[in-house]
Protein backbone atom coordinates (compact mmCIF):
# COMPACT_ATOMS: atom_id res chain seq x y z
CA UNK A 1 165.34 105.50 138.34
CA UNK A 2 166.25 108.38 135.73
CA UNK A 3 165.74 107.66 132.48
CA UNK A 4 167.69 108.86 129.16
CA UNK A 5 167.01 112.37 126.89
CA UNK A 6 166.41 109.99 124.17
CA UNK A 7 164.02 107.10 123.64
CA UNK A 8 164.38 105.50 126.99
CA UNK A 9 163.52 108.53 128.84
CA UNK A 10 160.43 109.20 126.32
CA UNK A 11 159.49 106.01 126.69
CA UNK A 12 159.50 104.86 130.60
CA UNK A 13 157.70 108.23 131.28
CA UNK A 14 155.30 107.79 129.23
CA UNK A 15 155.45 111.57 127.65
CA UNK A 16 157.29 111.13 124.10
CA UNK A 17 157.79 114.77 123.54
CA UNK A 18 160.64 115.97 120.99
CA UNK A 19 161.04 119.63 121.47
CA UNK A 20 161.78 121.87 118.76
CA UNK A 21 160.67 125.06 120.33
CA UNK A 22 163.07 127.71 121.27
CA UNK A 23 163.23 129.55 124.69
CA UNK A 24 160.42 131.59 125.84
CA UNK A 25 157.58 129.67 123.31
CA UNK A 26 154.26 129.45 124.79
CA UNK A 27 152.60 126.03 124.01
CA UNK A 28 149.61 126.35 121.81
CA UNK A 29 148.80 130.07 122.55
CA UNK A 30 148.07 133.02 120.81
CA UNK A 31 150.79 135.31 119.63
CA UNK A 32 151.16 138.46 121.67
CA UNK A 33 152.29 141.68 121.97
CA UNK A 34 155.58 142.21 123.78
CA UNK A 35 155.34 145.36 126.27
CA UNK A 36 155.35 148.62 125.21
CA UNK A 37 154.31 147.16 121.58
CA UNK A 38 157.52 145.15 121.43
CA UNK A 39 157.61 141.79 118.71
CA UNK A 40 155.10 139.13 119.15
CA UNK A 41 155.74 135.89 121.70
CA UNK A 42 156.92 133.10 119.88
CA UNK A 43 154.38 130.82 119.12
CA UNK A 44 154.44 126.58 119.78
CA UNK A 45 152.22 124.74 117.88
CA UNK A 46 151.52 120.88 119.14
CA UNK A 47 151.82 118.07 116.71
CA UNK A 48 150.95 114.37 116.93
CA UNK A 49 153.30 111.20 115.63
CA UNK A 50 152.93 107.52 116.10
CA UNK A 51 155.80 107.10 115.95
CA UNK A 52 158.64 106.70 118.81
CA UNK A 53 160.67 109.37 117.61
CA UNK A 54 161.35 111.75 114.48
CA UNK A 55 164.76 109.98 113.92
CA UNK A 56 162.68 107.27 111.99
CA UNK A 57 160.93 109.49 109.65
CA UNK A 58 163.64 111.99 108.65
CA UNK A 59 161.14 114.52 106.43
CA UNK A 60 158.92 115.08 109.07
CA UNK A 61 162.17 116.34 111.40
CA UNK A 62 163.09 118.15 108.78
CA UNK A 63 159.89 120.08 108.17
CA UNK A 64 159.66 120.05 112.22
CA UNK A 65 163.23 122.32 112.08
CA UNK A 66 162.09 124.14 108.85
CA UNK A 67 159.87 125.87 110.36
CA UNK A 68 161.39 127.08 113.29
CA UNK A 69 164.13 127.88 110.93
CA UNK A 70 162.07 129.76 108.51
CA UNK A 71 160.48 131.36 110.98
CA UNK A 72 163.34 132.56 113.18
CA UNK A 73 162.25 131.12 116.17
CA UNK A 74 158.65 133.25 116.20
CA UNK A 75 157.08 129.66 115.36
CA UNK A 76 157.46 126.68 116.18
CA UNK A 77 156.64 123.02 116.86
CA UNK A 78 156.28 120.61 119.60
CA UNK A 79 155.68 116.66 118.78
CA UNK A 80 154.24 113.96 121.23
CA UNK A 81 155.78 110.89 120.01
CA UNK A 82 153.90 107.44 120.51
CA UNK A 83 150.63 109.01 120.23
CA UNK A 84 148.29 105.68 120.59
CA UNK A 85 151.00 104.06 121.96
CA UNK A 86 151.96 101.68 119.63
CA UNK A 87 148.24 100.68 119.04
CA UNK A 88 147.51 98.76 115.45
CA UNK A 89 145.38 101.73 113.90
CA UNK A 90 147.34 104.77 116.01
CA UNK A 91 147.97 106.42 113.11
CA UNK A 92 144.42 106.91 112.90
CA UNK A 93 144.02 108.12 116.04
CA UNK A 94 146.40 110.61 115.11
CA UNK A 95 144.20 111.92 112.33
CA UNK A 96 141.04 111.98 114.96
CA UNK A 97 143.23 113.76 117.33
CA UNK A 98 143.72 116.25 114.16
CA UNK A 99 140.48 116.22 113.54
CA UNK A 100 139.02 116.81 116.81
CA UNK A 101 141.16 119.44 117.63
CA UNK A 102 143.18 117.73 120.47
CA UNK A 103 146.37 118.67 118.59
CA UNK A 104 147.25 121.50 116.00
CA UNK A 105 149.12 119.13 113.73
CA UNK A 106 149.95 115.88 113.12
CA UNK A 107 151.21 113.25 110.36
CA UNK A 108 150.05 109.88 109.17
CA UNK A 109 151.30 107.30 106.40
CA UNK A 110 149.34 107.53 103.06
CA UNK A 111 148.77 104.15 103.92
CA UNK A 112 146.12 104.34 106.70
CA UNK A 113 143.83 106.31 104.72
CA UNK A 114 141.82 104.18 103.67
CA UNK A 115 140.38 102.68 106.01
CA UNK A 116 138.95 106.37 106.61
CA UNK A 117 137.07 106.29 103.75
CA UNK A 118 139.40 108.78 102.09
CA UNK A 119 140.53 106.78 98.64
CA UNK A 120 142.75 109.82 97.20
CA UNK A 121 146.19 107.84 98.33
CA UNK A 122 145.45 104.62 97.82
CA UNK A 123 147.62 105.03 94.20
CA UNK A 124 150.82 105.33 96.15
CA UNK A 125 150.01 102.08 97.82
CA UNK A 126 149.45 100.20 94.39
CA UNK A 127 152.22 97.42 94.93
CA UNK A 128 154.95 97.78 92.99
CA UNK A 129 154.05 100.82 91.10
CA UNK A 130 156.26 103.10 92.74
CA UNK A 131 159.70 100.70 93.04
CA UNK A 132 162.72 103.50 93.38
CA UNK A 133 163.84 106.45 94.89
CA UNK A 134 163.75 108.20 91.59
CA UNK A 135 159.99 107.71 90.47
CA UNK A 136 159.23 108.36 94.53
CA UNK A 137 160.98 111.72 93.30
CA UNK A 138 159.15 112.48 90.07
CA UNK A 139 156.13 111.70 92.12
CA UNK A 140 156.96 114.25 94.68
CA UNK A 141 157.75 116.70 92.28
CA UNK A 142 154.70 116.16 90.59
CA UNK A 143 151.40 117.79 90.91
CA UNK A 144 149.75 114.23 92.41
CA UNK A 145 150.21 115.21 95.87
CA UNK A 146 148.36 117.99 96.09
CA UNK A 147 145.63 116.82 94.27
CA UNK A 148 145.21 113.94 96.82
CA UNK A 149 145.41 115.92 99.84
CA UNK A 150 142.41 117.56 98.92
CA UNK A 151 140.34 114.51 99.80
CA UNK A 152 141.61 114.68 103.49
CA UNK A 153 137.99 116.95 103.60
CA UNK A 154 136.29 113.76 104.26
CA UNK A 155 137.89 113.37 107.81
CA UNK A 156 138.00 116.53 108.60
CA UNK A 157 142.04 117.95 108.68
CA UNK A 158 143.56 120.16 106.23
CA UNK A 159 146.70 118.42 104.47
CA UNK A 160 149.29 120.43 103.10
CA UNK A 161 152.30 118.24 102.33
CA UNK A 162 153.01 114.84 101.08
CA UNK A 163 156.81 113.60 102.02
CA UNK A 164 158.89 110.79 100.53
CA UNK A 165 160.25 107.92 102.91
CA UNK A 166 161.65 104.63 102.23
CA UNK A 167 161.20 101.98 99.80
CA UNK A 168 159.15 99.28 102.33
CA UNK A 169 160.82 95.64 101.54
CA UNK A 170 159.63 92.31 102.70
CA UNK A 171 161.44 90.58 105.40
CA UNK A 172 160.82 86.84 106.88
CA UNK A 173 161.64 84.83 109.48
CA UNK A 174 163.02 81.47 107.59
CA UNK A 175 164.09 82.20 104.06
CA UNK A 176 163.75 85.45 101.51
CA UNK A 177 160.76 85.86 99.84
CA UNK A 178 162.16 85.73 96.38
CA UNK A 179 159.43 83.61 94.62
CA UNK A 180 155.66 84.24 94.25
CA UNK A 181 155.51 80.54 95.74
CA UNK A 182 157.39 81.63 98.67
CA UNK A 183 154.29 83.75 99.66
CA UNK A 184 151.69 80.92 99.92
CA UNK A 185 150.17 80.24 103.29
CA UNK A 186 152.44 82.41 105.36
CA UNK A 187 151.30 85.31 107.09
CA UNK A 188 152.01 88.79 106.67
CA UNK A 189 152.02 91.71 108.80
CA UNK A 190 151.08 94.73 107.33
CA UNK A 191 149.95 97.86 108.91
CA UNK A 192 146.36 98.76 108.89
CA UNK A 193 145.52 99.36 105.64
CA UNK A 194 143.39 98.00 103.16
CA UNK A 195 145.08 98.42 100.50
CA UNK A 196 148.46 96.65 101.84
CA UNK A 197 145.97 93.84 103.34
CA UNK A 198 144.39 93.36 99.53
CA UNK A 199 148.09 93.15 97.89
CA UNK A 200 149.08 90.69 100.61
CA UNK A 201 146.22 88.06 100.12
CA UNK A 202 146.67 88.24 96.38
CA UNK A 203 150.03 86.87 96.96
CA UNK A 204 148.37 83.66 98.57
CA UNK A 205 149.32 84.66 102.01
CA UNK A 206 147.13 85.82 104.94
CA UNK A 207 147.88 88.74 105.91
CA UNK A 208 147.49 90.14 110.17
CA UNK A 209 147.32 93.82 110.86
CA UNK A 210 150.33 94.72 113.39
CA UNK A 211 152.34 97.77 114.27
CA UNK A 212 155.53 97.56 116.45
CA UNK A 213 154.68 96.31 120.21
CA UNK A 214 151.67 93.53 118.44
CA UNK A 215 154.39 92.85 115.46
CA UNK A 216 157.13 92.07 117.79
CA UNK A 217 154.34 89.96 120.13
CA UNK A 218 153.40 88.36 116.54
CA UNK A 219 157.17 87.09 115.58
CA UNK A 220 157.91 85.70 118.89
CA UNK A 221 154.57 83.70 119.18
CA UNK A 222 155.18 82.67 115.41
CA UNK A 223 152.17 84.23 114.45
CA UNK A 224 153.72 86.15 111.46
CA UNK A 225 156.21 84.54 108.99
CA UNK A 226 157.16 88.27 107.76
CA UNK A 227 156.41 91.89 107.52
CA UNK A 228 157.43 94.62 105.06
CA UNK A 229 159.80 97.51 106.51
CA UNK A 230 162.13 100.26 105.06
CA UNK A 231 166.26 99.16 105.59
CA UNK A 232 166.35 102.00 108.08
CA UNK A 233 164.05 100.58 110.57
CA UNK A 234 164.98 97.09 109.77
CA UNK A 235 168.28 97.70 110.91
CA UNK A 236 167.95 100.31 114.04
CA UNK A 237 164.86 98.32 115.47
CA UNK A 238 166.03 94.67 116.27
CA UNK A 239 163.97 93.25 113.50
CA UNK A 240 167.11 91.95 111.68
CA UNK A 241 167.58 89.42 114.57
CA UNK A 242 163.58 88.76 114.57
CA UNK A 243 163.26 88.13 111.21
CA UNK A 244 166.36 88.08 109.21
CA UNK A 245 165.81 87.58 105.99
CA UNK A 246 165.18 90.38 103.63
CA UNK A 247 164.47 90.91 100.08
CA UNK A 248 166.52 93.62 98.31
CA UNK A 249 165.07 94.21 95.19
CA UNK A 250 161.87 94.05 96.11
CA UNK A 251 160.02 97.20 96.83
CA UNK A 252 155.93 96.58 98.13
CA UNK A 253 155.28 100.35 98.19
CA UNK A 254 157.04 103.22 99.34
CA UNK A 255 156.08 104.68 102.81
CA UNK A 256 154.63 108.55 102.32
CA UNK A 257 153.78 110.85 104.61
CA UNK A 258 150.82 113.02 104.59
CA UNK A 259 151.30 116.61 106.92
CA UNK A 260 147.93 117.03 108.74
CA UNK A 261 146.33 120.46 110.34
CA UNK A 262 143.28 121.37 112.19
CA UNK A 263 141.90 123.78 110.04
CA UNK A 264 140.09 125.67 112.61
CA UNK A 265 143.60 126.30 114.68
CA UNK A 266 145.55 127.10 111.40
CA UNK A 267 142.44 129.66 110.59
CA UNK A 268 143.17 131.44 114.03
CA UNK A 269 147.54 131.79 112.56
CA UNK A 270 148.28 134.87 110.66
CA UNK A 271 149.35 135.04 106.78
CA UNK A 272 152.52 134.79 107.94
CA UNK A 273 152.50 131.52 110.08
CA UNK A 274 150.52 129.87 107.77
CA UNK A 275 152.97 130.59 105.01
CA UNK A 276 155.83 129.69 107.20
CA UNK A 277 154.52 126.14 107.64
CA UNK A 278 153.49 126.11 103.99
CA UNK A 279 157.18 126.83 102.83
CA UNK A 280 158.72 124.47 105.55
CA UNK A 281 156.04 121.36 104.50
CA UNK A 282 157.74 122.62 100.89
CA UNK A 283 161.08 122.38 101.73
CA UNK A 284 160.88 119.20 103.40
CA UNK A 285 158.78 117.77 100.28
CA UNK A 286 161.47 118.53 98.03
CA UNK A 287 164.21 117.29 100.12
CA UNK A 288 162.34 114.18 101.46
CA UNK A 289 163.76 111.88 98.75
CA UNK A 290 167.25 112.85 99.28
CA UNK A 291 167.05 112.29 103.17
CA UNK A 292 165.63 108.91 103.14
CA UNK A 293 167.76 107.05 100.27
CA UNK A 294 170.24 105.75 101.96
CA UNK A 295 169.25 102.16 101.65
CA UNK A 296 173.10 100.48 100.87
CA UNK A 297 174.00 102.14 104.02
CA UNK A 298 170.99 101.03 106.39
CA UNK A 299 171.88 97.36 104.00
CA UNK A 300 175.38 97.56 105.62
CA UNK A 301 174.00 98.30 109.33
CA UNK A 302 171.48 95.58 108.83
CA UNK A 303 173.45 92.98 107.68
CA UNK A 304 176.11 94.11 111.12
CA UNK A 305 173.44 92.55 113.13
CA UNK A 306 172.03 89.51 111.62
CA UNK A 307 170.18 90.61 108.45
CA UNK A 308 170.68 88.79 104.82
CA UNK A 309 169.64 89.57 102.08
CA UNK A 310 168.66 88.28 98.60
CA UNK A 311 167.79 89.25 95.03
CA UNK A 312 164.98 88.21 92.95
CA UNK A 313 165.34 87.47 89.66
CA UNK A 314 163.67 89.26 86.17
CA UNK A 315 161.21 86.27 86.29
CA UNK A 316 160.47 86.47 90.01
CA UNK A 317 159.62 89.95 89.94
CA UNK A 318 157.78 89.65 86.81
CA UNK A 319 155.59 86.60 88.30
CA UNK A 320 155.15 88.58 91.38
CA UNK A 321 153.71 91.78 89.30
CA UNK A 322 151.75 89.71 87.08
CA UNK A 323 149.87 88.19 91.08
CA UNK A 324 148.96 91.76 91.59
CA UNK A 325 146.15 92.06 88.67
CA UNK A 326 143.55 91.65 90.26
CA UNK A 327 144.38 94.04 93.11
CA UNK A 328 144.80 96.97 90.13
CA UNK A 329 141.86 96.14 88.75
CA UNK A 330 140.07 96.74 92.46
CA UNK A 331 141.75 99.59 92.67
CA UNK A 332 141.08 101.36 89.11
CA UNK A 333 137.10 100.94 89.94
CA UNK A 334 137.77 104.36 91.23
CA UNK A 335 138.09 106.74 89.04
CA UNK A 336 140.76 108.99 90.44
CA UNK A 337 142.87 105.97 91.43
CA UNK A 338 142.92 105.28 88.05
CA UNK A 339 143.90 108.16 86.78
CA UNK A 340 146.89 109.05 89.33
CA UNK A 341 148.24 105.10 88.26
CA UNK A 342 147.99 106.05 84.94
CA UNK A 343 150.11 108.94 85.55
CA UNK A 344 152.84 107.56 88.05
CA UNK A 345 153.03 104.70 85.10
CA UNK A 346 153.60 106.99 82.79
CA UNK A 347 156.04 109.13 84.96
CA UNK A 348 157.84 105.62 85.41
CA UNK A 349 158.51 105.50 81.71
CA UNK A 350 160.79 108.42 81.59
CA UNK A 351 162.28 108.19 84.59
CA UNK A 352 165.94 106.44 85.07
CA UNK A 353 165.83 103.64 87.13
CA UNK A 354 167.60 103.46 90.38
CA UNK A 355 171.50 101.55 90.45
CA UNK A 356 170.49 98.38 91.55
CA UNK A 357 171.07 97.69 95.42
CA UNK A 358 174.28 95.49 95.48
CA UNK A 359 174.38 92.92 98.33
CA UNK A 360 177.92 93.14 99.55
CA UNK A 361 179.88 90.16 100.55
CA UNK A 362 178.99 87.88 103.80
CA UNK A 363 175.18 89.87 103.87
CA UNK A 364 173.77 87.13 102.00
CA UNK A 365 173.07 83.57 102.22
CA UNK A 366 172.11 82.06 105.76
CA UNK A 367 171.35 84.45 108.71
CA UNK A 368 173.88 83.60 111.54
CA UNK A 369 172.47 81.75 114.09
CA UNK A 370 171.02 83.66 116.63
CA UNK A 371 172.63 82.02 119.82
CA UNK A 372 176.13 79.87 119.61
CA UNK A 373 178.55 78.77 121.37
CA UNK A 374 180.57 81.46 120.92
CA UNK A 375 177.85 83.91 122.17
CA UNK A 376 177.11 82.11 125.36
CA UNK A 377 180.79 81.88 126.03
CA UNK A 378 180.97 85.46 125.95
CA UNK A 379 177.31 85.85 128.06
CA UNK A 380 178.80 83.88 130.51
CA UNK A 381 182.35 86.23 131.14
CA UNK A 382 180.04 89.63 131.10
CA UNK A 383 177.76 88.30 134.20
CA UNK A 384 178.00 90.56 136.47
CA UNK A 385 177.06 93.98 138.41
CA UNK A 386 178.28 97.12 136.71
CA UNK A 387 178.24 100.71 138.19
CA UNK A 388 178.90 104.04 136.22
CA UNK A 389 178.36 107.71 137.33
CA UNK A 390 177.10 110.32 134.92
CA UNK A 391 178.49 113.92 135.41
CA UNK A 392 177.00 117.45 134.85
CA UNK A 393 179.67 118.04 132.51
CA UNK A 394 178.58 115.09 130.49
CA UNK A 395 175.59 116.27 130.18
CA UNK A 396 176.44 119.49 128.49
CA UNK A 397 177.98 117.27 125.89
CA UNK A 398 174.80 115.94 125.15
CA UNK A 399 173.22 119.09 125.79
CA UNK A 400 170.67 116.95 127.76
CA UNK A 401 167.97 119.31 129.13
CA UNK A 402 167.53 117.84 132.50
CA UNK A 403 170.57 118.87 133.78
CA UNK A 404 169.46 119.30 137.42
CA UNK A 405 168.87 115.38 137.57
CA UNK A 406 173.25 114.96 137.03
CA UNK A 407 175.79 113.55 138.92
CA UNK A 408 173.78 110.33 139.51
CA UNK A 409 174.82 106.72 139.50
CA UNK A 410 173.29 103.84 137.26
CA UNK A 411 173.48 99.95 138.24
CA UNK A 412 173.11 97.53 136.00
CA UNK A 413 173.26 93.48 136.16
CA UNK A 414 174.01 90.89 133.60
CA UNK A 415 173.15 87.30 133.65
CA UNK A 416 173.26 85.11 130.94
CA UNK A 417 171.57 87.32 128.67
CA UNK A 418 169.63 88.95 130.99
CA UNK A 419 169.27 92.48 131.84
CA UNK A 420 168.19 94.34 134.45
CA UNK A 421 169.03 98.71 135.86
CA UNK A 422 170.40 101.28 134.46
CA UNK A 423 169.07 102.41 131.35
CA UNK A 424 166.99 99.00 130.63
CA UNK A 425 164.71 98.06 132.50
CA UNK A 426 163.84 95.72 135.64
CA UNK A 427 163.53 92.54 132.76
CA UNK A 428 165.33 93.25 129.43
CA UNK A 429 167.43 91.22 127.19
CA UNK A 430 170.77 91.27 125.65
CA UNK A 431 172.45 89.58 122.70
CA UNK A 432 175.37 89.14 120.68
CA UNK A 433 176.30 89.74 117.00
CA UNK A 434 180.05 89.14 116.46
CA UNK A 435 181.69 91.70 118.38
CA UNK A 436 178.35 93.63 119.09
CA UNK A 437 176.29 93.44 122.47
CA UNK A 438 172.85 93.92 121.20
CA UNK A 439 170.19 95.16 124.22
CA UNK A 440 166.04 94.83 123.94
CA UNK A 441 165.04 97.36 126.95
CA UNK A 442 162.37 96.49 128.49
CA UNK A 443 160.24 99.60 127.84
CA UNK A 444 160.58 98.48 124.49
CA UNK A 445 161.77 95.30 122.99
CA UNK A 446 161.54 96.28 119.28
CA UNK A 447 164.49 98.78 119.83
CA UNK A 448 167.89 97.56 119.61
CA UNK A 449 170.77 99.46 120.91
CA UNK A 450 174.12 98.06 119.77
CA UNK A 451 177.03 98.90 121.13
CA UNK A 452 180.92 97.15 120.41
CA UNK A 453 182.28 96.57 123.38
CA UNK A 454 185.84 95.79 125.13
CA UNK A 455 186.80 94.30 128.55
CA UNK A 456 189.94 95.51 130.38
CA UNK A 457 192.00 93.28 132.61
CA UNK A 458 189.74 94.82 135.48
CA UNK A 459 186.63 92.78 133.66
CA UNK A 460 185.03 96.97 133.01
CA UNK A 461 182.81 97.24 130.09
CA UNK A 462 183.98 100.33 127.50
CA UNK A 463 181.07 100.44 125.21
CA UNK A 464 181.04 102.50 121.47
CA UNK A 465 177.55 102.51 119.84
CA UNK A 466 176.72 101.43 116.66
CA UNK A 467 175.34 104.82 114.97
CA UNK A 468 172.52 106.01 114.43
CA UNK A 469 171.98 105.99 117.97
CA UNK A 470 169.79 108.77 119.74
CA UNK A 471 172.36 110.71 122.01
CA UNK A 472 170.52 110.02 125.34
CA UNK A 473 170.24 106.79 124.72
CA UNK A 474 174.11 106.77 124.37
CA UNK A 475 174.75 109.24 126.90
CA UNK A 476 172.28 107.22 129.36
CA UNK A 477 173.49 103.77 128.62
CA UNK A 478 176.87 103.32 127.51
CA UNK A 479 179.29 106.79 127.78
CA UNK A 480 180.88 106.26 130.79
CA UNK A 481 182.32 102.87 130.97
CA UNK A 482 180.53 100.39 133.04
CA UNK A 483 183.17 99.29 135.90
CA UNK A 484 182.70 96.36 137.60
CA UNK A 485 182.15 95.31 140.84
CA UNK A 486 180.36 92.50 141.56
């Protein structure tokens, strides 16, 4: 069975690779001369993400374009997404893989650090300190983050950018977690990181280290009553259905990412390539901010497919703070830690807070159940077998890159919210959310894609996805309409 240019494909082959190399780029080679001393090859450099794609973390694609940009297509970058695959602490294996030389670059969460034994982050993780997109910006712009990449010496990789990403939120299964009493006894998945585990607890809950495949495992075993997540994944990954309760105003921590190099492989670049990556890892540092707040629109998407949200009040937030003392007080036993909170505090102070996050109509209140009459009636009129050829000339419009593998033919059943062909799966699911079919492939039920969808008086599916959407995924599961015939 083919599989899609986009996550599907990535994902069933088990080679996550986003490309952003240009034609003729030798992977992980030396530059070299042309003939008859002509330019230099272009030169691809291999980096390392846990993550299933870039889409997700939109500084690190843009430093990844940056620098071929910058460089005019003489350097340039190739990632291997799902490095660890999907494995609780794979975001340290990304540093080891750093580290060790397996890869030229790579990029972590501040987050993970320390559990490394490298404590020079662990300010950005003090909960609640950093609460907008605005301070995340002052932050940036600040000299803090270069001043705590130099304690990446300890494991070994030279850092040499720190980028904003969202404002992480709680979200929960059964109600918001407005109140510090809503907290007690539940249990919290966090990623793994001491510092997020230590925050957690002094809430009253328990908190369980999980990251996507063991989170998703977690919620359906109801093993975790919540997890924190930025509105961008909460709304693109399923986990508005899973757990649909958010909280809007409440921001844990932001999410920042930490650029990682093997020093010995960025000794062996030239002034030149070094400085291109430098003023790429810039550019995307002072951009960062601006490409990941977009949280009323990822509030809208979320709230399209199940999410609600709620506000806590002055008191709640102030009761909530006030839980966190002793966790500060842990944390200023380091010296530098206290310093850097001292000095995002006092950045905080003269920085304008962010417009409040409004909650627009029908996203609040109770989430909508998750399977109703309404829904199964409409399960019941899709069953069926569908069958849709892809051409070579849709392809081009996707510029997919595997053109050879077009015209081909994809299959795919329904039944009763069951899924199985085409771009799925042999065993995925499929739900609904008003007009929305929402479908959990099988290669990975955490991802959600969401398409509206019409019948004609033939009983053929004509599918439009619910952006963002990676474009293979679209081109590979619901372009052509699905036309029925069985």
């Amino acid at each position: 069975m083919r599989t899609t240019n986009g996550r599907a494909r990535l994902a069933m082959t088990g080679l996550a690779v986003m490309a952003a190399s240009v034609a003729g780029g030798c992977s992980g080679g030396e530059p070299t001369a042309g003939k008859a001393g002509g330019a230099a090859a272009p030169l691809v450099l291999q980096m390392v993400s846990a993550f299933g794609d870039l889409n997700a973390v939109p500084g690190v694609e843009y430093f990844v374009s940056q620098v071929t940009e910058r460089s005019g297509g003489a350097l340039s970058i190739e990632v291997t997404n799902a490095y660890g695959d999907y494995a609780n602490d794979a975001e340290q294996q990304v540093v080891r893989a750093v580290s060790g030389g397996e890869s030229d670059l790579g990029w972590a969460a501040a987050r993970v650090f320390d559990t490394m034994g490298v404590t020079s982050f662990q300010a950005l993780q003090a909960p609640m300190l950093i609460d907008s997109y605005s301070l995340e910006q002052a932050v940036i712009a600040s000299s803090i983050p270069d001043q705590m990449l130099q304690g990446l010496d300890k494991v070994g990789v030279h850092g040499f950018g720190v980028l904003a990403d969202g404002l992480r939120k709680p979200a929960a299964v059964k109600h918001p977690l407005v109140e510090a009493g809503d907290w007690r006894g539940i249990t919290f998945g966090t990623a793994k990181s001491e510092g997020q585990a230590q925050a957690i607890q002094a809430l009253g809950a328990n908190s369980k280290e999980v990251q996507r495949h063991s989170r998703n495992e977690a919620l359906r075993a109801g093993e975790i009553q919540g997890f924190d997540t930025t509105l961008l994944n909460y709304g693109g990954d399923g986990l508005a259905q899973a757990a649909p309760y958010a909280t809007a105003n409440v921001n844990l921590w932001p999410q920042m990412d930490v650029l990682l190099g093997n020093p010995e492989r960025l000794a062996e670049l030239s002034d030149q390539q070094r400085r291109w990556l430098e003023e790429a890892a810039q550019a995307a540092a002072e951009r960062s901010v601006e490409l990941v707040d977009k949280d009323a629109e990822n509030l809208q998407k979320a709230c399209q497919v199940g999410g609600r949200f709620a506000n806590a009040s002055e008191e709640d937030l102030a009761a909530l703070r006030d839980s966190f003392a002793t966790v500060y007080t842990s944390l200023e036993q380091d010296v530098q830690t206290k310093a850097f909170i001292q000095q995002i505090q006092e950045l905080k102070q003269s920085t304008p807070a962010d417009e409040p996050l409004a909650i627009p109509a029908g996203c609040g209140g109770k989430a909508p159940a998750q399977a109703d009459a309404k829904a199964a009636t409409a399960s019941a009129e899709l069953n069926g077998i569908y069958r849709y050829t892809l051409t070579k000339e849709d392809a081009r419009r996707f510029n997919d890159k595997e053109i050879d593998l077009f015209p081909h033919t994809n299959t795919v059943k329904l039944q009763s919210g069951k899924v199985a062909g085409g771009c799925f799966g042999e065993d995925a699911i499929y739900s609904f959310t008003g007009n929305q079919i929402n479908f959990n492939p099988e290669w990975d039920p955490s991802v959600t894609l969401s398409f509206t969808f019409t019948r004609d008086g033939k009983g053929n599916l004509h599918l439009t996805p619910v952006q963002p959407m990676d474009n293979g995924d679209w081109l590979e599961c619901g372009y052509r309409p699905w036309i029925k015939i069985g």
